[in-house]
Protein backbone atom coordinates (compact mmCIF):
# COMPACT_ATOMS: atom_id res chain seq x y z
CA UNK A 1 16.81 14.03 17.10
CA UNK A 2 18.09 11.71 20.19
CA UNK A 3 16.72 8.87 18.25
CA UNK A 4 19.38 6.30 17.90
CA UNK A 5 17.00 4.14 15.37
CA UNK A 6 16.91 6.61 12.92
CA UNK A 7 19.43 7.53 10.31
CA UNK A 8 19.35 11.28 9.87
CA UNK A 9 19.76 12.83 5.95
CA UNK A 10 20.35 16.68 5.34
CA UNK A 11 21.58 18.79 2.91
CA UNK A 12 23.34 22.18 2.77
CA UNK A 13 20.20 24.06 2.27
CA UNK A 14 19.28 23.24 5.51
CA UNK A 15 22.36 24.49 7.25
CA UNK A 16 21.76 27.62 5.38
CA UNK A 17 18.18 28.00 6.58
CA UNK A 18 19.15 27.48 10.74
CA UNK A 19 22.88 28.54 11.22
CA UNK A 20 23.18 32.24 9.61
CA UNK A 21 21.12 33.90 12.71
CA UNK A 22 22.72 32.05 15.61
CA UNK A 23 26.01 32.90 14.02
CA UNK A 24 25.42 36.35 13.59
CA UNK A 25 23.92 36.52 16.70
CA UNK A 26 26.64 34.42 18.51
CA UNK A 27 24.31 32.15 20.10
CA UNK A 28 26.63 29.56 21.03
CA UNK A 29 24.27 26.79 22.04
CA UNK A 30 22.10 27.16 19.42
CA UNK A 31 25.32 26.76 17.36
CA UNK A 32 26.78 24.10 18.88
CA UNK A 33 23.20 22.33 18.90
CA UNK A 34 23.18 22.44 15.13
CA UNK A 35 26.32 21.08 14.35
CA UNK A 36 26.11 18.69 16.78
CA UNK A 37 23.32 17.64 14.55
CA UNK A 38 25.14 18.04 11.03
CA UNK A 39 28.02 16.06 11.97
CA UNK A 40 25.75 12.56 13.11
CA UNK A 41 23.80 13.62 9.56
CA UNK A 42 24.42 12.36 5.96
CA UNK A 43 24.90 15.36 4.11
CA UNK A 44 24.15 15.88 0.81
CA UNK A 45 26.19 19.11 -1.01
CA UNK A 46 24.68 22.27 -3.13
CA UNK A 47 24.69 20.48 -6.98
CA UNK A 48 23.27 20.63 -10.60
CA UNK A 49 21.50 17.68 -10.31
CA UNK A 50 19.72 18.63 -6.38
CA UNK A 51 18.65 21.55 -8.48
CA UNK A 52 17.37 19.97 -11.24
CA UNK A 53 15.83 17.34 -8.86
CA UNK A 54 14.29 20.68 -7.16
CA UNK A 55 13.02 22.12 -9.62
CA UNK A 56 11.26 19.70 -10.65
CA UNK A 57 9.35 19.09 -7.49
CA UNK A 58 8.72 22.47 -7.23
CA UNK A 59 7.04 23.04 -10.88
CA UNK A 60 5.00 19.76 -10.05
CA UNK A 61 3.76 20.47 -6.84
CA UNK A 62 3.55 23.96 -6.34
CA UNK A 63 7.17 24.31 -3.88
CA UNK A 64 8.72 26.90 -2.50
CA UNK A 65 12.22 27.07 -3.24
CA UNK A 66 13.75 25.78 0.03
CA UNK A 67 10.82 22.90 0.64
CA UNK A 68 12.28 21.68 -3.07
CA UNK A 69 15.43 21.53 -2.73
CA UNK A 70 14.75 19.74 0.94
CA UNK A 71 12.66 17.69 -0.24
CA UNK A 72 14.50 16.47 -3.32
CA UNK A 73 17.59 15.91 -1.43
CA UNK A 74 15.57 13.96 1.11
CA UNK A 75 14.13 11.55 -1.61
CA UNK A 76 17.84 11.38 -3.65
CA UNK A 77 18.68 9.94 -0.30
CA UNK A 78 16.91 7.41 -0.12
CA UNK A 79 14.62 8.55 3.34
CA UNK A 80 12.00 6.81 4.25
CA UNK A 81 10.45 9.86 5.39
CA UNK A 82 10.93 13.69 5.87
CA UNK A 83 9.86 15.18 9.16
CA UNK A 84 9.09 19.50 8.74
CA UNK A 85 7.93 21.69 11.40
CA UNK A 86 5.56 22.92 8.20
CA UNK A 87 1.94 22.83 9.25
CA UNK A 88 -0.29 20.06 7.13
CA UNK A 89 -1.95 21.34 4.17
CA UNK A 90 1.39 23.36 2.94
CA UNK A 91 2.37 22.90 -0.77
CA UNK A 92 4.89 19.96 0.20
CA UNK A 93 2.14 17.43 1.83
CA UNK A 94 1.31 17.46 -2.02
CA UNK A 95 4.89 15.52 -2.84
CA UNK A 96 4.71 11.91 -3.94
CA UNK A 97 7.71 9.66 -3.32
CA UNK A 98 8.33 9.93 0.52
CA UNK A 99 6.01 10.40 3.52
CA UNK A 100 5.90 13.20 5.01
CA UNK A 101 5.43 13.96 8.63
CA UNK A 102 4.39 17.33 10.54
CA UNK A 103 5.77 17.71 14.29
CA UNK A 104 2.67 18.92 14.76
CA UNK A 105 1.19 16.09 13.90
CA UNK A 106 3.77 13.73 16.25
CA UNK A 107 3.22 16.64 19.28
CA UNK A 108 -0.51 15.88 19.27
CA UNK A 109 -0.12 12.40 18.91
CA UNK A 110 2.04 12.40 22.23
CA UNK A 111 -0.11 13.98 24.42
């Protein structure tokens, strides 16, 4: 994420997935990490259309509901490619339109 070459896309489903527990939990850092984050990060808003785009991936490929609407915001965006901490093999290595990249995948390749 210190990676000053790379343009970083999100979307509000991802603030919803990693900021509820630190917040409740008043974790501070964890807190401060994240928005840190958010605010270098092209977000893209809750809408019809990142739903529609969502559901669609997610009746062609098999999604879960928050890999979908990730994933579609990701490729609305315009990225080049969406890193996950999802293991390979999930449901959303099946997407077409974007690559897809596992940190487990870049941990093993650094070591």
């Amino acid at each position: 994420m210190a990676d000053e070459d790379r343009d970083f896309l999100t979307c509000d489903n991802v603030k919803l997935e990693v900021l509820p527990k630190p917040t409740y939990e008043r974790c501070q850092p964890e807190i401060l990490f994240y928005q840190g984050h958010f605010d270098h990060a092209t977000n893209e808003p809750f809408s019809k259309e990142l739903g529609d785009a969502a559901l669609a991936l997610a009746n062609k490929y098999g999604l879960a509901t928050g890999d979908a609407l990730n994933l579609a915001s990701a490729i609305r965006q315009g990225a080049d490619e969406f890193i996950t901490s999802e293991l390979p093999g999930k449901p959303m290595f099946r997407a077409a339109g974007i690559k897809i990249i596992s940190l487990h995948q870049m941990t093993s390749r650094n070591r």
